[in-house]
N, C-alpha and C. Protein backbone atom coordinates (compact mmCIF):
# COMPACT_ATOMS: atom_id res chain seq x y z
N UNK A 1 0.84 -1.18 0.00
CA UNK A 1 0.00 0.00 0.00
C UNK A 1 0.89 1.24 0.00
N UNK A 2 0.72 2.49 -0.84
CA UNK A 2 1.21 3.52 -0.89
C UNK A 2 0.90 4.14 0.36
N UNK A 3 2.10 4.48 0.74
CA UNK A 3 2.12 5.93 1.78
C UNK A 3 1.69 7.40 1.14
N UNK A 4 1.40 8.06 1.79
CA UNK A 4 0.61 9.14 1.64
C UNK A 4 -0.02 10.26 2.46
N UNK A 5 0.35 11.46 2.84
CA UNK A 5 0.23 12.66 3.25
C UNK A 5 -0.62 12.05 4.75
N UNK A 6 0.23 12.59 5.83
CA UNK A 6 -0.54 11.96 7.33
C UNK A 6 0.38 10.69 7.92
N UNK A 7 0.68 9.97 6.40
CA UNK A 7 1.44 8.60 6.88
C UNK A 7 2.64 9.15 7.65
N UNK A 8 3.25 7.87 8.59
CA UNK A 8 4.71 8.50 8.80
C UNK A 8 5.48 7.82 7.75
N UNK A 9 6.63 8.74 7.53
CA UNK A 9 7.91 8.22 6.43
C UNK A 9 8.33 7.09 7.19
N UNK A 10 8.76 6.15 6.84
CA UNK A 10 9.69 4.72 6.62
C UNK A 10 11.03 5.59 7.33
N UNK A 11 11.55 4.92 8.27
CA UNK A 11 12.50 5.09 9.03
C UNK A 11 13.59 3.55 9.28
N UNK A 12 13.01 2.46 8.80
CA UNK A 12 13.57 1.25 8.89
C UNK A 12 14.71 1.02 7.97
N UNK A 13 14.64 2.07 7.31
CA UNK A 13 16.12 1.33 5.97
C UNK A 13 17.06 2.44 6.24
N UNK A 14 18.39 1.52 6.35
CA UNK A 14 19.82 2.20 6.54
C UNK A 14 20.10 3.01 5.12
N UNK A 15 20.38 4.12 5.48
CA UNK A 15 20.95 5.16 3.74
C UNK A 15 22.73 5.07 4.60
N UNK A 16 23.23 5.26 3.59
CA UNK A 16 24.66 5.77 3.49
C UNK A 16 25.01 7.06 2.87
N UNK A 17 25.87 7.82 3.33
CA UNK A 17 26.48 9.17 2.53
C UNK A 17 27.72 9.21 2.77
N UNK A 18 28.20 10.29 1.67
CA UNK A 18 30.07 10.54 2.13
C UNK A 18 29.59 12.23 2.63
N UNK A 19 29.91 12.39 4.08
CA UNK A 19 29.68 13.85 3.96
C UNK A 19 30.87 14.87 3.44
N UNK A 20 30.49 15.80 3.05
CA UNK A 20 31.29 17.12 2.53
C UNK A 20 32.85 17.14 3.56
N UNK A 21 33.33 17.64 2.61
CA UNK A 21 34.66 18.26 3.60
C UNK A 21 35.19 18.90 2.82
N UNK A 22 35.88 20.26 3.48
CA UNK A 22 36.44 20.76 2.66
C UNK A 22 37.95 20.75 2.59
N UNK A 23 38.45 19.50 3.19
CA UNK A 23 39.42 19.22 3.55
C UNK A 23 39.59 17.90 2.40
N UNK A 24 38.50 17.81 1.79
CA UNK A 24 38.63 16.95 0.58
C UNK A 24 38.07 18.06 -0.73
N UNK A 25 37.91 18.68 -1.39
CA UNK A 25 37.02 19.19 -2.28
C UNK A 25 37.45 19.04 -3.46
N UNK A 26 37.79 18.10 -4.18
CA UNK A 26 37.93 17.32 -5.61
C UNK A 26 37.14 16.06 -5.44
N UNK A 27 36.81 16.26 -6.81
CA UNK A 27 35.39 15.18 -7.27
C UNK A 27 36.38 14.03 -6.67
N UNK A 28 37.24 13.50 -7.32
CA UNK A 28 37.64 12.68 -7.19
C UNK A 28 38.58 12.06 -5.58
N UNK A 29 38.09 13.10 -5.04
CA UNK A 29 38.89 12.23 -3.51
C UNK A 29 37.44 12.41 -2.52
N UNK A 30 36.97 11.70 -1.30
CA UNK A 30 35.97 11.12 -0.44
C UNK A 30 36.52 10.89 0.40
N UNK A 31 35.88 11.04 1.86
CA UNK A 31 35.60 10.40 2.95
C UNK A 31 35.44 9.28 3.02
N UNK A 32 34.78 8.73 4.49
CA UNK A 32 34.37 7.88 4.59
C UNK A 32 32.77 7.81 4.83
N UNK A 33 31.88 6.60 4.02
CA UNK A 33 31.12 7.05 4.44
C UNK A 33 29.83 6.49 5.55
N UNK A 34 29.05 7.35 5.79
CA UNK A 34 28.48 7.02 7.36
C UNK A 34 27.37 6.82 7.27
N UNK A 35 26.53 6.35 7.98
CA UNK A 35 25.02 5.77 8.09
C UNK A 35 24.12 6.90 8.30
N UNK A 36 22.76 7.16 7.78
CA UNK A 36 21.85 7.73 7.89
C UNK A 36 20.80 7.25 8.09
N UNK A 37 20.41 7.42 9.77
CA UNK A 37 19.64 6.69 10.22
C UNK A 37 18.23 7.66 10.28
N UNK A 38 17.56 7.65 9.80
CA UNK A 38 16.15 8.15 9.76
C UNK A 38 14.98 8.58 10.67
N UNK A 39 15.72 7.58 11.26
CA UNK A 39 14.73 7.07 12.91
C UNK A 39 15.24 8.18 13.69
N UNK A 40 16.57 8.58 13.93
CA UNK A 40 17.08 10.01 14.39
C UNK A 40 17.06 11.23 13.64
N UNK A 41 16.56 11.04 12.24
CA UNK A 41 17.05 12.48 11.28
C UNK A 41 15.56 13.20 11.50
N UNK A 42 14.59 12.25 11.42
CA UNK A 42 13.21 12.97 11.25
C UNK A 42 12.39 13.44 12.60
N UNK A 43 12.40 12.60 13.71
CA UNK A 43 11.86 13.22 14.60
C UNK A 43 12.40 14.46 15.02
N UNK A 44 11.50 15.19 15.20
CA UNK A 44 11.39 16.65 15.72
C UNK A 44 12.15 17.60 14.63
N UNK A 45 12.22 17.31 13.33
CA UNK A 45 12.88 18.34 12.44
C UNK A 45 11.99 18.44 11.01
N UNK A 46 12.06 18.99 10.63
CA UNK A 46 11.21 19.45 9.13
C UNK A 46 12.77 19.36 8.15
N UNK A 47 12.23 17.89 7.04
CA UNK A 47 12.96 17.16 6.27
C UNK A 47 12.27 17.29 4.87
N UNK A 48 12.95 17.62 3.82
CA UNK A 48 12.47 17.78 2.32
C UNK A 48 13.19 16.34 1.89
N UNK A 49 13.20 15.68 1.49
CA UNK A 49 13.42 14.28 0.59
C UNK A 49 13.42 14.49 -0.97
N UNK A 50 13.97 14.32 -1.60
CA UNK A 50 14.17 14.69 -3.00
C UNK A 50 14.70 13.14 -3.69
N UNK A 51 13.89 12.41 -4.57
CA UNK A 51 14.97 10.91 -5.38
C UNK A 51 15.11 11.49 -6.54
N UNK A 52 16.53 11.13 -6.72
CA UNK A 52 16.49 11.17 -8.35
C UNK A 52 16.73 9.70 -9.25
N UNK A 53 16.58 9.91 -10.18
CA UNK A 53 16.63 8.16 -10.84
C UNK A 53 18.36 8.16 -10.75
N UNK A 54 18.96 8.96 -11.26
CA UNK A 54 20.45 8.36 -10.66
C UNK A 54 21.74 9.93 -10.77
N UNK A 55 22.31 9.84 -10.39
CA UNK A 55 23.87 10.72 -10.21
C UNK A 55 24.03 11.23 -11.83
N UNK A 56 24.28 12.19 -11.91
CA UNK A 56 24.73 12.24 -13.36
C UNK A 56 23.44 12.24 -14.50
N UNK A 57 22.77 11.90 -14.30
CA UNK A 57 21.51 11.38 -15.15
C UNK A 57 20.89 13.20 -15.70
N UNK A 58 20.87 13.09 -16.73
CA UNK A 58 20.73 14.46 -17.85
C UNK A 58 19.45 15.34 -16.88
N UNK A 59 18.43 14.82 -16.83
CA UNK A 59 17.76 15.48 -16.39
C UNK A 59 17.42 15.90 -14.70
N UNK A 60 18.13 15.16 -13.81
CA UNK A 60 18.50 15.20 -12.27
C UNK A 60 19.42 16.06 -12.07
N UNK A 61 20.63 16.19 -13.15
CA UNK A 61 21.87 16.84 -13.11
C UNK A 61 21.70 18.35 -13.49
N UNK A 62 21.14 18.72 -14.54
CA UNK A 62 20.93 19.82 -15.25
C UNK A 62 19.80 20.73 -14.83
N UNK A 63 18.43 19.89 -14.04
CA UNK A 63 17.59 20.61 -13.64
C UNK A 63 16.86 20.31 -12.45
N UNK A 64 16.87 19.15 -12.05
CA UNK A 64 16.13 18.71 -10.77
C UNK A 64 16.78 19.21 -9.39
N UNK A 65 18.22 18.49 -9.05
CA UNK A 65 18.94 18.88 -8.19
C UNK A 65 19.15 20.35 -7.92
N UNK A 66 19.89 20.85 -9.26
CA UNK A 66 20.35 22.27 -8.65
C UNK A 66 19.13 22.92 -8.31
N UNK A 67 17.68 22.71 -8.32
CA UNK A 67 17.11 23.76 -7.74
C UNK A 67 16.67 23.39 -6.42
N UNK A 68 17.35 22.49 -5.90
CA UNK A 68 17.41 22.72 -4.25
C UNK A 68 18.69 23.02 -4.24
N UNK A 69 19.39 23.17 -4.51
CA UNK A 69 20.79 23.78 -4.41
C UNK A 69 21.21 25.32 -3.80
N UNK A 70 20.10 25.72 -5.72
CA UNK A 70 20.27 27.23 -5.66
C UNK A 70 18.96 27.69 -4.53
N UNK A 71 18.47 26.58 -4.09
CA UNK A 71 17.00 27.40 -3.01
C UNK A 71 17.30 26.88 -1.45
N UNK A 72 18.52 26.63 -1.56
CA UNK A 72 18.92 26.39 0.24
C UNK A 72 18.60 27.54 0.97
N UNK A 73 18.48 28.38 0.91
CA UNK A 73 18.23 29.53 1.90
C UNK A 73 16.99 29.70 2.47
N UNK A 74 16.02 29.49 0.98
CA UNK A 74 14.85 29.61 0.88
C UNK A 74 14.13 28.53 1.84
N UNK A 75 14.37 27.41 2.16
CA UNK A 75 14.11 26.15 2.42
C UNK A 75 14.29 26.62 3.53
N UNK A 76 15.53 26.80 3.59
CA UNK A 76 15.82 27.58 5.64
C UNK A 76 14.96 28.26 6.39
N UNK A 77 15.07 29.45 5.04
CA UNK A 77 13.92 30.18 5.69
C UNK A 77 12.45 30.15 6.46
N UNK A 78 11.84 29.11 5.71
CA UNK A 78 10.89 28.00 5.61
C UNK A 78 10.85 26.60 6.94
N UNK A 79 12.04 27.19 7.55
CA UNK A 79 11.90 25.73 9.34
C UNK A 79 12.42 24.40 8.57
N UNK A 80 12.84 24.36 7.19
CA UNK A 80 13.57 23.10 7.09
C UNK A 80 14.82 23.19 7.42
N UNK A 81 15.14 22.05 8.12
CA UNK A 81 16.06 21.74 8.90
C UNK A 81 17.37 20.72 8.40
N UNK A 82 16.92 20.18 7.04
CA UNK A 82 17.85 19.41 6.23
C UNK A 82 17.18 18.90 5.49
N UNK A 83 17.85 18.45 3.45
CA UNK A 83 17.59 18.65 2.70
C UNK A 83 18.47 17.03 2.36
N UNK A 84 17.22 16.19 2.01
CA UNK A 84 18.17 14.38 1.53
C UNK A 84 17.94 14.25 0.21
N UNK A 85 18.86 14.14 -0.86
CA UNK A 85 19.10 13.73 -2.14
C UNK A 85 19.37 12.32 -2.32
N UNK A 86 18.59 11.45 -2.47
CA UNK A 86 18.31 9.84 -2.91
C UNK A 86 18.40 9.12 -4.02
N UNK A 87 19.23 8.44 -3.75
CA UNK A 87 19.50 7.50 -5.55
C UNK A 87 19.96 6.38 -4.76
N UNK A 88 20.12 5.31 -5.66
CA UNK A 88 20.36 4.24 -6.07
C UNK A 88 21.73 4.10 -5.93
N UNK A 89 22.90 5.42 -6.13
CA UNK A 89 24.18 5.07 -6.52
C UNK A 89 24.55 4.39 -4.98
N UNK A 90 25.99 4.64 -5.29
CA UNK A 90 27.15 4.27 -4.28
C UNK A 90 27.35 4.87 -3.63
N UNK A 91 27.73 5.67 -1.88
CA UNK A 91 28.03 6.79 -1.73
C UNK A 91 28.78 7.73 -2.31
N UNK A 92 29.76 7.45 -2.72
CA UNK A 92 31.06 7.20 -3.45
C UNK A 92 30.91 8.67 -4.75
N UNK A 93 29.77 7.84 -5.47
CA UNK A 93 29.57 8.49 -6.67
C UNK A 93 28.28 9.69 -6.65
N UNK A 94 27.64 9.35 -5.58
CA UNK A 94 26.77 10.71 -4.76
C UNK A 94 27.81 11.80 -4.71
N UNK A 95 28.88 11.59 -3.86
CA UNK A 95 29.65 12.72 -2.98
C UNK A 95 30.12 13.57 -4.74
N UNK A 96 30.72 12.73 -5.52
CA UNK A 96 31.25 13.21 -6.74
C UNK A 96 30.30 14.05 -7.28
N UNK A 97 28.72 13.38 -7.55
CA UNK A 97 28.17 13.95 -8.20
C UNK A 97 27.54 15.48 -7.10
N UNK A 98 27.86 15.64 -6.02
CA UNK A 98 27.84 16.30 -5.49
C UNK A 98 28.73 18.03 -5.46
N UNK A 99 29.73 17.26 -5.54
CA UNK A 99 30.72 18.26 -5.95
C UNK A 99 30.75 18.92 -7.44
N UNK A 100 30.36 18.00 -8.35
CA UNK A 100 30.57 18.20 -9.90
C UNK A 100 29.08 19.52 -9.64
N UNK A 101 27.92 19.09 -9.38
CA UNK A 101 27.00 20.42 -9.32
C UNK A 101 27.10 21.74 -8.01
N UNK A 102 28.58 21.53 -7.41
CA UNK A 102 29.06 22.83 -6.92
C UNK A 102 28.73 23.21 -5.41
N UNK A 103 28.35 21.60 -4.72
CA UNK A 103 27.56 21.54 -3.37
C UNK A 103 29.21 21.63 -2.65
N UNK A 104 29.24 22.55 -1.70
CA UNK A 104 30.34 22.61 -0.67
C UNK A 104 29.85 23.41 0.36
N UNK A 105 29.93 22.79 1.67
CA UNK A 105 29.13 22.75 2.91
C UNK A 105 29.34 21.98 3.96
N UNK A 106 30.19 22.42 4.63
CA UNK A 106 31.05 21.32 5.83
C UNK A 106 29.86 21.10 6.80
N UNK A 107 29.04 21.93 6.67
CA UNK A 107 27.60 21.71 7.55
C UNK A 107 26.86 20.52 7.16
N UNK A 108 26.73 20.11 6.11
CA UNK A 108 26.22 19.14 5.19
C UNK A 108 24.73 19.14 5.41
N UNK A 109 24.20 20.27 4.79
CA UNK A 109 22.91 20.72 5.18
C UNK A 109 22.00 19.69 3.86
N UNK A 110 22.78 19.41 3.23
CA UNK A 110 22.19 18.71 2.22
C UNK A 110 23.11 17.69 2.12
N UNK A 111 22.20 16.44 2.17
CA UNK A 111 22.87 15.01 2.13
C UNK A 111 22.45 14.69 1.11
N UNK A 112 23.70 13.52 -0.12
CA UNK A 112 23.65 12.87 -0.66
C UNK A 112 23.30 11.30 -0.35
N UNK A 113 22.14 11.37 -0.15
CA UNK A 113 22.07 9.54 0.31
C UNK A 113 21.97 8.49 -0.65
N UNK A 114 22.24 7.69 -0.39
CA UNK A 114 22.04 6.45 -1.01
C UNK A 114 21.31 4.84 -0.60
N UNK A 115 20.28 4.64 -1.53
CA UNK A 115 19.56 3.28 -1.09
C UNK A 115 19.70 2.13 -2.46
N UNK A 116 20.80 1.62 -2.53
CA UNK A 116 21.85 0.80 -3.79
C UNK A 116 20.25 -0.05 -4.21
N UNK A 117 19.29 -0.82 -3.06
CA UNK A 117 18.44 -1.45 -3.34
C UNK A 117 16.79 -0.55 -3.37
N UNK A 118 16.81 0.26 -3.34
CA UNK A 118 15.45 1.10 -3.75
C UNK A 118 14.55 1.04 -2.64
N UNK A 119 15.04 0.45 -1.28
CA UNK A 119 13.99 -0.27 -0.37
C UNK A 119 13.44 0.50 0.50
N UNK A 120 14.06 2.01 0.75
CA UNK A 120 12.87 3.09 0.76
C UNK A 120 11.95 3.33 -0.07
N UNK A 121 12.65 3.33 -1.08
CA UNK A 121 11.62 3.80 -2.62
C UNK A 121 10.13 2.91 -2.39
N UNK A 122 11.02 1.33 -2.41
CA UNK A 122 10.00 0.55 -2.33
C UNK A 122 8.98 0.41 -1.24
N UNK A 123 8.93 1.00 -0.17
CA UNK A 123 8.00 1.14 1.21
C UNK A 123 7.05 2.52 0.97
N UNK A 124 7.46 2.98 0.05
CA UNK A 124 6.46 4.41 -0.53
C UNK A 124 5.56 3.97 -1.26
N UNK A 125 5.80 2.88 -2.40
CA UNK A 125 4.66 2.86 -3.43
C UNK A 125 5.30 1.62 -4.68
N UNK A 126 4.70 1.45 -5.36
CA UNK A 126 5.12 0.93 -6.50
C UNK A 126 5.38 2.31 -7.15
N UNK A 127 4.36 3.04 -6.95
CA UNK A 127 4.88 4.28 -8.59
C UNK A 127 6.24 5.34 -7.61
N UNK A 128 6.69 4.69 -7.02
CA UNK A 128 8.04 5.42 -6.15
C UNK A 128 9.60 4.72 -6.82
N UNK A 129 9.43 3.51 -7.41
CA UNK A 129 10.20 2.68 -7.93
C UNK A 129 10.33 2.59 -9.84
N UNK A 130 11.50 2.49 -10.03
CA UNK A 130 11.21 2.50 -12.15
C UNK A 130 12.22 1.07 -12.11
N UNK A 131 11.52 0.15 -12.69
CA UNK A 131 12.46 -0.72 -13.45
C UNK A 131 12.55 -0.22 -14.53
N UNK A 132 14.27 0.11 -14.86
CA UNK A 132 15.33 0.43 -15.41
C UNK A 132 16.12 0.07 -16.60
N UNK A 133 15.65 -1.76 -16.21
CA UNK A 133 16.47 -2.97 -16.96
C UNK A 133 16.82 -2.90 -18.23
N UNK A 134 15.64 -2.26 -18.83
CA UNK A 134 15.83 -2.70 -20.28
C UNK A 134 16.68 -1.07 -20.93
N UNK A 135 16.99 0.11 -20.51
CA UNK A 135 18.24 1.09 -20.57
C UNK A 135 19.40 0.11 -20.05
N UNK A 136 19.57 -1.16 -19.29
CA UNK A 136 20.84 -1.38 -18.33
C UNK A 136 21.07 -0.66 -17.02
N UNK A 137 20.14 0.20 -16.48
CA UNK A 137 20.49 0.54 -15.47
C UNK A 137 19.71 -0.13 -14.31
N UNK A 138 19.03 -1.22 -14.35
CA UNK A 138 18.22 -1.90 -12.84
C UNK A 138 17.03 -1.47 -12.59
N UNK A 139 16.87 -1.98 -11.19
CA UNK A 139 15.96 -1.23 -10.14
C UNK A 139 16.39 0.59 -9.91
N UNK A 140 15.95 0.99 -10.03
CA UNK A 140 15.99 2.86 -9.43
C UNK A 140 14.51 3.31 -8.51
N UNK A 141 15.20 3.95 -7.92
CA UNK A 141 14.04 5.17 -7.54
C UNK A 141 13.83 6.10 -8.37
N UNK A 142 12.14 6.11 -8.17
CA UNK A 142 11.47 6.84 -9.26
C UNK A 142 11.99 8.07 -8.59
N UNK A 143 11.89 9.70 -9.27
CA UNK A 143 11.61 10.69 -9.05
C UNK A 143 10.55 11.34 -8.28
N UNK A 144 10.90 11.55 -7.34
CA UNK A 144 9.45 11.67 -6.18
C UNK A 144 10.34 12.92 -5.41
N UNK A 145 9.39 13.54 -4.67
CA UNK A 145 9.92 14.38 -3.22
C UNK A 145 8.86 14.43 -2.31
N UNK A 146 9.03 14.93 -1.45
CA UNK A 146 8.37 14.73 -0.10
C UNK A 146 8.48 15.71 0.65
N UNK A 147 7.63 15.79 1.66
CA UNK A 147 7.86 16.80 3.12
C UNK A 147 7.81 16.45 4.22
N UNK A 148 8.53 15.92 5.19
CA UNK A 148 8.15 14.94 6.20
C UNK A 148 8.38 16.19 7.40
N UNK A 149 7.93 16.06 8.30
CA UNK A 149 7.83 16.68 9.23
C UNK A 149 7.45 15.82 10.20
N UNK A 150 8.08 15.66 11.51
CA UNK A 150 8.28 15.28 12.48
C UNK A 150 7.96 13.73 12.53
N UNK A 151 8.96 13.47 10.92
CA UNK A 151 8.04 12.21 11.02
C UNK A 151 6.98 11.59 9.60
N UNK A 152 6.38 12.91 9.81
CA UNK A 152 4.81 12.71 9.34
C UNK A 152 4.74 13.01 7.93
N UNK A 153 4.61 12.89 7.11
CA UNK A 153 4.82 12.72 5.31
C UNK A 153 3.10 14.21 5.81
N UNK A 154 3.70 15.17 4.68
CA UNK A 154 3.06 16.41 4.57
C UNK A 154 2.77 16.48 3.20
N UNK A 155 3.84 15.81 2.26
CA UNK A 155 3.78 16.11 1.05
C UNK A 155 4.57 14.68 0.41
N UNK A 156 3.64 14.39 -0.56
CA UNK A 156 4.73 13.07 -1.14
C UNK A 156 4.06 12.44 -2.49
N UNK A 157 4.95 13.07 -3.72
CA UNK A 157 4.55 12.47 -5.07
C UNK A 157 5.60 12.31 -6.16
N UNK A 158 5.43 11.62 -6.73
CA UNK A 158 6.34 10.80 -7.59
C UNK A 158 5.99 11.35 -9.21
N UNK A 159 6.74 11.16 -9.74
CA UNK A 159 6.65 11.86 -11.32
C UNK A 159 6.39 10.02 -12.24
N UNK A 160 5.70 10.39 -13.00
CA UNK A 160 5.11 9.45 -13.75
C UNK A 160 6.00 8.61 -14.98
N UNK A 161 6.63 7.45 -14.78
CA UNK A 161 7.56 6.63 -15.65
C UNK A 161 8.53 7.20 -15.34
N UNK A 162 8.95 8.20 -14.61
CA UNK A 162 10.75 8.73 -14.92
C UNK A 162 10.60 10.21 -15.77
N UNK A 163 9.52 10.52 -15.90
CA UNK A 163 9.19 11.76 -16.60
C UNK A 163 9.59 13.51 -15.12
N UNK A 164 10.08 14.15 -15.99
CA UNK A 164 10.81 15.25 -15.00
C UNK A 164 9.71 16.16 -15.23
N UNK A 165 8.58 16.82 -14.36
CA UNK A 165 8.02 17.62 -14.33
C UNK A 165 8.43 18.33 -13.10
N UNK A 166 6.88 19.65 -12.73
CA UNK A 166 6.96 20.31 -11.18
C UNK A 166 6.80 19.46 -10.28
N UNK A 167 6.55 18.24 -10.13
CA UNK A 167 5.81 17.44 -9.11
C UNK A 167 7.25 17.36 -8.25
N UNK A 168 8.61 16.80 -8.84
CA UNK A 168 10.15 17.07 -7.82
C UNK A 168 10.40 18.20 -7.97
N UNK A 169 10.27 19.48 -8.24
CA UNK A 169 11.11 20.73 -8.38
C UNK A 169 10.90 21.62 -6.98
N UNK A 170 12.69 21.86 -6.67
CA UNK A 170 12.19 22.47 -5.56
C UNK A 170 11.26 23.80 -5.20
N UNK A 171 10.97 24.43 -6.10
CA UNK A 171 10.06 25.45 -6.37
C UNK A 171 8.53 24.85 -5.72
N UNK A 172 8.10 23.80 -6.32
CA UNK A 172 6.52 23.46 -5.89
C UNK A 172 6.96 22.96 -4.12
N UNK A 173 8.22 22.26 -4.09
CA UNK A 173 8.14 22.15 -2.40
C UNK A 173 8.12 23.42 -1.75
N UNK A 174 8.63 24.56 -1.89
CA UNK A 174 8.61 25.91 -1.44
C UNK A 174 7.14 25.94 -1.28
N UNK A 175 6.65 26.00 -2.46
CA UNK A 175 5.33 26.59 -2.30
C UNK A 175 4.21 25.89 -1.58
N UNK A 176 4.77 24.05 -1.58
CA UNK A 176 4.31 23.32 -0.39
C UNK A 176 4.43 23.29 1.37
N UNK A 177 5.36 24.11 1.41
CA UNK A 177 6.23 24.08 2.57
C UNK A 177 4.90 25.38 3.47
């Protein structure tokens, strides 16, 4: 059964990230990376959730992501308290693709997470998930975002086949928020 606005968000699946440093800041060198436990990130904080189908991917890269990027302030402004970017990758290749769109922030107000098996994706919905297979790229998480607050899913919809509309742009979460 799909989750849906009232539900609480899924807190049972381990994410991984490499956080920021600026003691690393080339794509190509990383941390180590650390667990993101859910069960501690969401209570008592106002959380935006953002999936993209993957790192690098033309339309996540060029237009989805950077506009929570360029609207971190805005989001702030707004009582959110941290900002999770979700894929499928590796941590590894999060942190890269992190850096390549210009994210530097020892605060790590925005996490690159990663779920390699979709198994958040998959506790949201079927239309939260895209089999991939026949491009070669797998299981993915669909394109979806969310608003969880204390917990509590406020806002939560998924874009249709992998199609990039307003439904992820951080603009309509603003205006959801």
């Amino acid at each position: 059964m799909a989750k849906s606005a009232d539900n609480h968000f899924p807190t049972d699946v381990p994410l991984a990230y490499v956080p920021y440093s600026s003691s690393k800041p080339e794509i190509t060198s990383a941390g180590e990376p650390k667990t993101l436990d859910l069960s501690k990130e969401l209570p008592g904080h106002k959380v935006v959730i953002t999936s993209a189908i993957g790192a690098f991917t033309p339309p996540c890269t060029e237009n989805h992501i950077p506009t929570y990027l360029d609207n971190v302030a805005k989001f702030k402004a707004k009582g959110v308290n941290r900002i999770i970017v979700l894929t499928v990758n590796d941590p590894f290749v999060n942190s890269a693709w992190a850096k390549a769109l210009g994210y530097k922030d020892d605060d790590n107000y925005v996490i690159f997470a990663t779920d390699p098996e979709a198994a958040l994706s998959k506790e949201l919905g079927e239309n939260y998930v895209a089999d991939m297979s026949k491009l070669g790229l797998g299981l993915r998480s669909n394109r979806y975002a969310a608003i969880v607050d204390d917990g509590t899913i406020h806002y939560l919809k998924s874009e249709d086949a992998g199609a990039f509309t307003d439904i992820s742009n951080a603009n309509t979460l603003l205006r959801s928020l």
